[in-house]
N, C-alpha and C. Protein backbone atom coordinates (compact mmCIF):
# COMPACT_ATOMS: atom_id res chain seq x y z
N UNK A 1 -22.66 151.41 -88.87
CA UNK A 1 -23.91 151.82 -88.27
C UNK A 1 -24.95 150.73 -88.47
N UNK A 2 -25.83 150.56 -87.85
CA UNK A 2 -26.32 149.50 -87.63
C UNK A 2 -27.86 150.10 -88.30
N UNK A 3 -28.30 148.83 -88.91
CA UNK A 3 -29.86 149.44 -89.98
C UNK A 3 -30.85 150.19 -89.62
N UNK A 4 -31.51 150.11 -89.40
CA UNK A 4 -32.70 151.34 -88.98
C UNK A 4 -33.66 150.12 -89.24
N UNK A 5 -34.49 149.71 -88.18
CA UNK A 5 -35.47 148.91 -88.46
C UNK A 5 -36.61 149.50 -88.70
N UNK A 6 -37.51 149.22 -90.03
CA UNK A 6 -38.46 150.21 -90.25
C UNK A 6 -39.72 149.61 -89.65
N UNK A 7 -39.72 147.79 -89.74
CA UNK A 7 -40.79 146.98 -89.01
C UNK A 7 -41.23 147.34 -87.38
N UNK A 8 -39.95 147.66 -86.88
CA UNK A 8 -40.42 148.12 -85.60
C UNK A 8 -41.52 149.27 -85.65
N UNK A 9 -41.03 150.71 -86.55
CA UNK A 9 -41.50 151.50 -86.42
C UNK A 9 -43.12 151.35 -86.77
N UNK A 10 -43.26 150.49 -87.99
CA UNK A 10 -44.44 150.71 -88.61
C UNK A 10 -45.67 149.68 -87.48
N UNK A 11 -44.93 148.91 -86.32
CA UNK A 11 -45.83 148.44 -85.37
C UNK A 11 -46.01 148.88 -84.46
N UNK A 12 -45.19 150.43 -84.03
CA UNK A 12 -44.92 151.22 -82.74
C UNK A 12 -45.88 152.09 -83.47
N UNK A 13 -46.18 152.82 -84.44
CA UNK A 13 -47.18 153.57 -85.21
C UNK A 13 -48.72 153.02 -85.36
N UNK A 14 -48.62 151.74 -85.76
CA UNK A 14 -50.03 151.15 -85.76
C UNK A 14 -50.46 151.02 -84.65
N UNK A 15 -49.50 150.61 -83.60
CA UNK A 15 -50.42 150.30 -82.63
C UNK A 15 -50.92 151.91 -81.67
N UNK A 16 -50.22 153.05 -81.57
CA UNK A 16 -50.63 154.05 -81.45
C UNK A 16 -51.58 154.56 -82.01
N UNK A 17 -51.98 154.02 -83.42
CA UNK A 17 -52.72 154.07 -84.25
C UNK A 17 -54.26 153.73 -83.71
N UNK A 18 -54.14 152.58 -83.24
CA UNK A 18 -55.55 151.53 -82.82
C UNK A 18 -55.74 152.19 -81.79
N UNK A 19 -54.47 152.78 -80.59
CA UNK A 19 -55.25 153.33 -79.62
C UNK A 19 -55.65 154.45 -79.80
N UNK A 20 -55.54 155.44 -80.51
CA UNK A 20 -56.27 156.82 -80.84
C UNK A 20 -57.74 156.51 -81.29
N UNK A 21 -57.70 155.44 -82.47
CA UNK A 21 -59.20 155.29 -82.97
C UNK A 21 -60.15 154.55 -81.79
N UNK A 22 -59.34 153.87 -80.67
CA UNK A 22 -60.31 153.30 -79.55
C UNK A 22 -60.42 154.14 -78.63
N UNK A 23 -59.65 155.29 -78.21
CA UNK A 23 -59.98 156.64 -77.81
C UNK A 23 -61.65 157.45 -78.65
N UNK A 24 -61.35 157.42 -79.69
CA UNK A 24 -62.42 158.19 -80.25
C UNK A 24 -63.20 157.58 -80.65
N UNK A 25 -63.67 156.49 -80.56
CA UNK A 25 -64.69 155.37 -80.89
C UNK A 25 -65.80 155.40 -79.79
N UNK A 26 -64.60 155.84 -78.48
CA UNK A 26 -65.21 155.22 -76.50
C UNK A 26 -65.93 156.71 -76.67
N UNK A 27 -65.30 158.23 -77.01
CA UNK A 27 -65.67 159.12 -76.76
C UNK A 27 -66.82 159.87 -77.69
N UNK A 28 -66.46 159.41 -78.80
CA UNK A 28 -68.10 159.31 -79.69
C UNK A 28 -69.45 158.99 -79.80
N UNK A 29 -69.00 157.26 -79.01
CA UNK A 29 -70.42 156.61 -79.19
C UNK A 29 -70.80 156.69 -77.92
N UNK A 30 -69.91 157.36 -76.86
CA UNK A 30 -70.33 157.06 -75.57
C UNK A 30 -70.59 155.54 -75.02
N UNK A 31 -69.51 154.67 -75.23
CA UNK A 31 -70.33 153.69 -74.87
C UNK A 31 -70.15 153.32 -73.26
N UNK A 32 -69.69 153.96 -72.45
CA UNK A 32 -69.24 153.80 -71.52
C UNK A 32 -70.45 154.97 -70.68
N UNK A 33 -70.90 155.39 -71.09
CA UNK A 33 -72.25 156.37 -70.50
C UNK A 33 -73.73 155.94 -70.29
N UNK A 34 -73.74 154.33 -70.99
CA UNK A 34 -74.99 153.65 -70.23
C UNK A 34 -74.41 152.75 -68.86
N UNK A 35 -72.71 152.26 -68.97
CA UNK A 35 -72.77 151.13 -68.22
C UNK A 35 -72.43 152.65 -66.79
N UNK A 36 -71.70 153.73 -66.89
CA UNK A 36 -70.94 153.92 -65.74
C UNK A 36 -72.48 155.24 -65.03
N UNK A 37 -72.57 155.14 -63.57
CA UNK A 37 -73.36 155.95 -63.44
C UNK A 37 -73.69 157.22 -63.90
N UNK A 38 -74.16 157.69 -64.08
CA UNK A 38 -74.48 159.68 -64.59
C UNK A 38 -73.86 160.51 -63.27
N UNK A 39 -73.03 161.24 -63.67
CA UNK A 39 -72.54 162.44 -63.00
C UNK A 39 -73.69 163.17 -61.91
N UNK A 40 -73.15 163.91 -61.39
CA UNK A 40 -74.01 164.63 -60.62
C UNK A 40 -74.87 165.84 -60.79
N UNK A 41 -76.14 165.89 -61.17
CA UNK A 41 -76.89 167.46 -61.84
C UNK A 41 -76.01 168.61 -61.27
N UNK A 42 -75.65 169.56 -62.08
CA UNK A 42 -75.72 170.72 -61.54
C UNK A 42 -73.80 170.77 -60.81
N UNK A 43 -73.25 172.06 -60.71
CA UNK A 43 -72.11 172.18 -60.21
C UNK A 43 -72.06 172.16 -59.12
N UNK A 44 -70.57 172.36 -58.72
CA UNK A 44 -70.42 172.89 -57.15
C UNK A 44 -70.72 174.12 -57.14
N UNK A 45 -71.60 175.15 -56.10
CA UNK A 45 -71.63 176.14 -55.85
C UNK A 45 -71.09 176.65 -54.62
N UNK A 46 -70.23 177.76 -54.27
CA UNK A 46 -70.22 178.73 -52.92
C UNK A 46 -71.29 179.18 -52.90
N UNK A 47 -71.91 179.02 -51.89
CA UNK A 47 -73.43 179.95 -51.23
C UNK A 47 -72.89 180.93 -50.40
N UNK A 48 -71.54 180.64 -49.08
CA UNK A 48 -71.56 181.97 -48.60
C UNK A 48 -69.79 181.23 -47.96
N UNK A 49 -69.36 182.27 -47.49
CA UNK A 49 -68.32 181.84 -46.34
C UNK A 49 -68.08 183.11 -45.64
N UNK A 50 -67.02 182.44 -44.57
CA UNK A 50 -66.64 183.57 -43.39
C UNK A 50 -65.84 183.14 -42.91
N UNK A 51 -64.54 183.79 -42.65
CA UNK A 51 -63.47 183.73 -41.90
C UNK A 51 -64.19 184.12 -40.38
N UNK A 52 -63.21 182.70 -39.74
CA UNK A 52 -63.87 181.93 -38.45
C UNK A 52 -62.52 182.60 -37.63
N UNK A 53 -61.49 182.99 -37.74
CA UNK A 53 -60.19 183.66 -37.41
C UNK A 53 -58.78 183.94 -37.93
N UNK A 54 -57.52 184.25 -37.94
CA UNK A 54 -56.66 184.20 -38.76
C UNK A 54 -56.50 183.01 -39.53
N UNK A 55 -56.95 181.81 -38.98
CA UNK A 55 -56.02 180.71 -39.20
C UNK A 55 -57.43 179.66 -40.14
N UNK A 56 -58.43 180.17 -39.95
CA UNK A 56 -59.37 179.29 -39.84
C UNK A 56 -60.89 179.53 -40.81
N UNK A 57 -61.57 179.14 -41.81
CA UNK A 57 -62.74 180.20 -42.42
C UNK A 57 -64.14 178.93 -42.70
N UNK A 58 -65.43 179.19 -42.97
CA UNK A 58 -66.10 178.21 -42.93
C UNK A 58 -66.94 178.82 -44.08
N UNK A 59 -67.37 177.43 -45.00
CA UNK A 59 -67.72 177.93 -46.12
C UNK A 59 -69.43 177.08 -46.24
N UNK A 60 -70.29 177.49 -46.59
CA UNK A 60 -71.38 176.76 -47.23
C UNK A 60 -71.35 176.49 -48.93
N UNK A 61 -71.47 174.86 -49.46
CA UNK A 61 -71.22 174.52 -50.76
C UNK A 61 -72.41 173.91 -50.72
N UNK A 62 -72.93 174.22 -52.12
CA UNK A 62 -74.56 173.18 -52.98
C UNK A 62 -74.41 172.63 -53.82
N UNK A 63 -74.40 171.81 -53.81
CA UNK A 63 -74.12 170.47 -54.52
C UNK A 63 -75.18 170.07 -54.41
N UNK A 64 -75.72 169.59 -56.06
CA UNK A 64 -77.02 168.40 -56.29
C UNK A 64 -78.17 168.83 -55.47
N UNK A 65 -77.92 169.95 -55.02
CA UNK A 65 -78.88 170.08 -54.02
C UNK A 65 -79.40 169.91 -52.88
N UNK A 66 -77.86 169.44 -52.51
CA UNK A 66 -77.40 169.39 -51.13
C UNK A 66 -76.25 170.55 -50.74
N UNK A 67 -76.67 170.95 -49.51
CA UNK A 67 -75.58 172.35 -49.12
C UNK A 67 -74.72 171.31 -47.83
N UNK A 68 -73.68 171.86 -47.76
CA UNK A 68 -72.69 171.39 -46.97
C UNK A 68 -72.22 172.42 -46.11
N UNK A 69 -71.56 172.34 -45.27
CA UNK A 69 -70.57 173.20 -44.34
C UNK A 69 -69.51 172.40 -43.99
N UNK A 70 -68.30 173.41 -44.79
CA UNK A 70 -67.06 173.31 -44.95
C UNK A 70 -65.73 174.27 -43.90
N UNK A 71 -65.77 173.25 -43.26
CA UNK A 71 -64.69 174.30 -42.13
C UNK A 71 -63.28 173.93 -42.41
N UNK A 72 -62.75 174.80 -43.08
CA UNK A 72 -61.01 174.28 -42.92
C UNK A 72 -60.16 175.77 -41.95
N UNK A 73 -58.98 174.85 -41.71
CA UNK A 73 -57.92 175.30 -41.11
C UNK A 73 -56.78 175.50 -41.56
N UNK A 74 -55.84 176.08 -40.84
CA UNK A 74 -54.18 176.38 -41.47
C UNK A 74 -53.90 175.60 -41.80
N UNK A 75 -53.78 174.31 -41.07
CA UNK A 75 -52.72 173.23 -41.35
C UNK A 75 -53.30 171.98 -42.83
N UNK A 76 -54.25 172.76 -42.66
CA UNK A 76 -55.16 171.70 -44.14
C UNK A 76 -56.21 170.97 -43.70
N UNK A 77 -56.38 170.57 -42.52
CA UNK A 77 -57.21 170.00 -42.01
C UNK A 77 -58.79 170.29 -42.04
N UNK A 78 -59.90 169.69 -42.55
CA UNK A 78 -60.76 170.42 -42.83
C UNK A 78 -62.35 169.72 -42.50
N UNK A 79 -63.21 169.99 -41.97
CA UNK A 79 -64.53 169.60 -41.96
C UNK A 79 -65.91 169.13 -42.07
N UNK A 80 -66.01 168.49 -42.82
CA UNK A 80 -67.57 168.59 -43.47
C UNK A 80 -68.82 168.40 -43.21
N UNK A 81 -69.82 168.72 -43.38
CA UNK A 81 -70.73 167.98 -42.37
C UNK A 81 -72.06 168.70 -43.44
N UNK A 82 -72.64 167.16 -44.05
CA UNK A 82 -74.22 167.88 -44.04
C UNK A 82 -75.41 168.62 -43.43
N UNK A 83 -75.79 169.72 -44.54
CA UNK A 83 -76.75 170.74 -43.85
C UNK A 83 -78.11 170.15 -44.31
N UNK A 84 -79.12 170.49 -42.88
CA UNK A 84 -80.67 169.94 -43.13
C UNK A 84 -81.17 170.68 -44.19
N UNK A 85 -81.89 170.11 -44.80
CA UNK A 85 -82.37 170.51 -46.09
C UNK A 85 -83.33 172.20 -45.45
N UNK A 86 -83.59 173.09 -46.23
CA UNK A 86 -84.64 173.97 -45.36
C UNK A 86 -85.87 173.67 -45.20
N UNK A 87 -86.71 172.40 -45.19
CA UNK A 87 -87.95 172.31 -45.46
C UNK A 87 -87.96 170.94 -43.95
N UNK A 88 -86.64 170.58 -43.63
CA UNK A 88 -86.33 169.41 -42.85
C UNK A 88 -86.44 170.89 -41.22
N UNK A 89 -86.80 170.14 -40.29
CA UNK A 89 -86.71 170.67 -38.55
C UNK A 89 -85.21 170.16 -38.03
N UNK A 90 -84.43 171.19 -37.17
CA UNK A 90 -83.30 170.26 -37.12
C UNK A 90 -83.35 169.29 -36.25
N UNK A 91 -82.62 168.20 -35.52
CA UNK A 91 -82.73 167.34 -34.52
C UNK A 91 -82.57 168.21 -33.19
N UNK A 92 -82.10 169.05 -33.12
CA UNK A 92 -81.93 169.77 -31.74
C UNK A 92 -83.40 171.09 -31.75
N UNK A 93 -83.54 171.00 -32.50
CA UNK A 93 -84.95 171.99 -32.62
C UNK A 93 -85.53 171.55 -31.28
N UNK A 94 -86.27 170.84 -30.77
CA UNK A 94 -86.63 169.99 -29.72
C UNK A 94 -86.54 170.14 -28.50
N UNK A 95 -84.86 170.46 -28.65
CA UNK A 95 -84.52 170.05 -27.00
C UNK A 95 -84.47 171.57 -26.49
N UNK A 96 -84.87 172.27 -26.84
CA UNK A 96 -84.77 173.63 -26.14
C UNK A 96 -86.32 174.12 -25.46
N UNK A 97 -87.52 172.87 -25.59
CA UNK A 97 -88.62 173.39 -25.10
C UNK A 97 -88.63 173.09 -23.22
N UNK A 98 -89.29 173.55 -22.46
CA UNK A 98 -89.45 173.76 -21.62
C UNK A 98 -90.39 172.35 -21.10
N UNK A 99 -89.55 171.51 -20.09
CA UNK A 99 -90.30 170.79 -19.76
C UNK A 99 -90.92 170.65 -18.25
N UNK A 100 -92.31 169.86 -18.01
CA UNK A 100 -92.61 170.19 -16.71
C UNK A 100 -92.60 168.84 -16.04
N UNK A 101 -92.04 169.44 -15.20
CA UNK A 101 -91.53 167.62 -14.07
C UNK A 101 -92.51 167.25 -13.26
């Protein structure tokens, strides 16, 4: 039978070693939380949804304080599209006035 090398082990251990303490060194001191941007305030929220037909449902999400509309489908395929803030007029607000020629 052939020896059991113990040198291997005790450098396959240390060095698992160094990476645990540089794991918990990064996650302690945070040092990676001045260079990388800040997350986003606040969660994802559902505000509302509605099934659009069997196959098909549309959801409103708030995020940061932005709401979205989320349309997906059967096949996975899915939608997104920013909503005007409520304090914003929409762009089509406009075109529905009555004009004189």
């Amino acid at each position: 039978m052939p020896e059991f090398a113990y040198t291997k082990l005790i450098i396959v251990l240390s060095f698992l070693g160094i990476l645990l303490l540089a794991q918990f060194v990064i996650k302690r001191w945070n040092i990676f939380g001045t260079i990388l941007p800040e997350r986003s305030k606040g969660a994802i929220k559902l505000t509302g949804g509605l099934e659009l037909s069997k196959f098909a449902s549309a959801s409103v999400i708030e995020c940061a304080d932005v709401a979205f509309l989320v349309i997906t489908g059967k096949n996975g395929s899915s939608s997104i599209v920013e909503l005007p803030a409520t304090g914003q007029g929409s762009e089509l607000a406009g075109s529905n006035r009555k004009t004189n020629l």
